[in-house]
C-alpha atoms as a PDB file:
ATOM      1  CA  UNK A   1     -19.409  48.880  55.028  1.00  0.00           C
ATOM      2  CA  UNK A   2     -16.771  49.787  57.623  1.00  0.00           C
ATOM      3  CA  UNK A   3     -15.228  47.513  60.188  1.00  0.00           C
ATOM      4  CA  UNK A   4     -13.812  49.683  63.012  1.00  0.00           C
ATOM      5  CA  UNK A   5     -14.408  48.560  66.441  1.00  0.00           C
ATOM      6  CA  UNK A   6     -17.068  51.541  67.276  1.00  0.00           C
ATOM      7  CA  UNK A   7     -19.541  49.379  64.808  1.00  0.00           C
ATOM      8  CA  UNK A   8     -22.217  48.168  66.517  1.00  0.00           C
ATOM      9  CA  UNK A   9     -22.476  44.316  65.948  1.00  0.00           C
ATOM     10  CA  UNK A  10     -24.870  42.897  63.435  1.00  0.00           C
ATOM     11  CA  UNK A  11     -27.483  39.808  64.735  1.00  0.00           C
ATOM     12  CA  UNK A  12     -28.278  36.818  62.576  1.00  0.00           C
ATOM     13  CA  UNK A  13     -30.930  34.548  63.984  1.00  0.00           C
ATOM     14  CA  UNK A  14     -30.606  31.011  62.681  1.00  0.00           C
ATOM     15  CA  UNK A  15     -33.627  29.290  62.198  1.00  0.00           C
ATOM     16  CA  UNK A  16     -34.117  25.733  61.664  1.00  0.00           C
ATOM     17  CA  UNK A  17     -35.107  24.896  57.910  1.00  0.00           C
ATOM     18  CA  UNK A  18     -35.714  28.371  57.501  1.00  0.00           C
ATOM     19  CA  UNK A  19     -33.422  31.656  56.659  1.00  0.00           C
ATOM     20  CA  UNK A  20     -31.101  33.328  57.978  1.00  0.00           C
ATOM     21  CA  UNK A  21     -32.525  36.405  59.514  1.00  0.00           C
ATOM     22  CA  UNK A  22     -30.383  39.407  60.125  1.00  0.00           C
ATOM     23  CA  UNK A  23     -30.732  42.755  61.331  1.00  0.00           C
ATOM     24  CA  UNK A  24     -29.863  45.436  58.802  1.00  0.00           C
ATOM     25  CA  UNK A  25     -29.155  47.329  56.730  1.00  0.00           C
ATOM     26  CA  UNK A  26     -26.662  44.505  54.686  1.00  0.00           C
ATOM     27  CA  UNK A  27     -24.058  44.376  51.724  1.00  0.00           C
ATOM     28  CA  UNK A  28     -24.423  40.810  50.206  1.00  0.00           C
ATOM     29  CA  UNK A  29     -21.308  39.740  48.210  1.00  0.00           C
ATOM     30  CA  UNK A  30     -22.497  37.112  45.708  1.00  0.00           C
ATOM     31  CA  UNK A  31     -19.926  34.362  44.878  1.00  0.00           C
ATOM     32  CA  UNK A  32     -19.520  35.638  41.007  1.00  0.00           C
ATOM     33  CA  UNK A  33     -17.672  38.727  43.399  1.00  0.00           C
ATOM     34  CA  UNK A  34     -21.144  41.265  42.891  1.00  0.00           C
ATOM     35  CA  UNK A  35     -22.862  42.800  45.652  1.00  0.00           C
ATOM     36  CA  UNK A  36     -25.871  43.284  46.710  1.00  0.00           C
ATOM     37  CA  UNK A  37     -27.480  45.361  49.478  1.00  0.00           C
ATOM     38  CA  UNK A  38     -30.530  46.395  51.410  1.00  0.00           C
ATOM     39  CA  UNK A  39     -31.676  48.737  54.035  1.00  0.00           C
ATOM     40  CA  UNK A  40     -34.356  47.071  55.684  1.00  0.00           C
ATOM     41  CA  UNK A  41     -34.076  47.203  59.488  1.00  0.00           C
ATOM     42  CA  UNK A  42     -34.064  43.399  59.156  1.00  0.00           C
ATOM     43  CA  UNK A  43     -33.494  40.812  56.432  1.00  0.00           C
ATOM     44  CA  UNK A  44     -34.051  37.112  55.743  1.00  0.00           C
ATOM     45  CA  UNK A  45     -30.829  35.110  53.638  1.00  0.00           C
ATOM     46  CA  UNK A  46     -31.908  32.344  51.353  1.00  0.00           C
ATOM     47  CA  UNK A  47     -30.032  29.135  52.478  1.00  0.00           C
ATOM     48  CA  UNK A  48     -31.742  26.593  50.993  1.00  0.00           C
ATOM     49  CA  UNK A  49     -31.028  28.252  47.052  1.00  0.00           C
ATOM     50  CA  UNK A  50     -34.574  27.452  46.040  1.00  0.00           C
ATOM     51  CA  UNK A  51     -35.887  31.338  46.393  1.00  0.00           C
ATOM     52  CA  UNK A  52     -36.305  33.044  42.915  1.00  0.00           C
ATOM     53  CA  UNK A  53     -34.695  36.123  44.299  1.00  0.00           C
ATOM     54  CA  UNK A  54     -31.691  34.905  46.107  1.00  0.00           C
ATOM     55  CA  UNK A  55     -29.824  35.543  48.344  1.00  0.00           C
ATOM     56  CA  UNK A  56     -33.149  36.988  49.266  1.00  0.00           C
ATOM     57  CA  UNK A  57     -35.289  34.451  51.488  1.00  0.00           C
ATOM     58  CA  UNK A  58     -39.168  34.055  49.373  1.00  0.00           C
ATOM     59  CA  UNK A  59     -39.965  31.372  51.381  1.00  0.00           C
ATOM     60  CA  UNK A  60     -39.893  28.898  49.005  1.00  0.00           C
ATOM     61  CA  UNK A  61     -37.960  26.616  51.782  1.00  0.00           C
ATOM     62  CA  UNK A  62     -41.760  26.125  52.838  1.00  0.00           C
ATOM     63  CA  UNK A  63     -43.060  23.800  49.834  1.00  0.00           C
ATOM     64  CA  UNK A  64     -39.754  21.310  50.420  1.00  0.00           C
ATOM     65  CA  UNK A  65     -40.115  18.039  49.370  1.00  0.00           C
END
């Protein structure tokens, strides 16, 4: 994705024990250097590693123990 200053900034909402919810679309870079990327007007980050489809949020922060 560029980075020129005409790009509109992207918003991340922080939630508290929750994702990371940020307005799209988004290019993911994984830390094994792949990417991945959506174009939903709005997606939620995993940050809690448990979802099965990270770095996708499933909610599976919900059944913490």
């Amino acid at each position: 994705m560029p980075n020129s200053p005409s790009d509109i900034p992207r918003r991340i909402t922080v939630q508290r024990q929750g994702p990371l919810l940020v307005e799209g679309p988004v290019e993911v870079e994984l830390e094994d250097g792949s990417t991945v990327s959506s174009d939903r007007f709005r997606v939620a980050l995993c940050t809690c590693r448990r979802s099965r489809r990270f770095p996708w949020c499933d909610t599976s922060h919900r059944a913490r123990r």
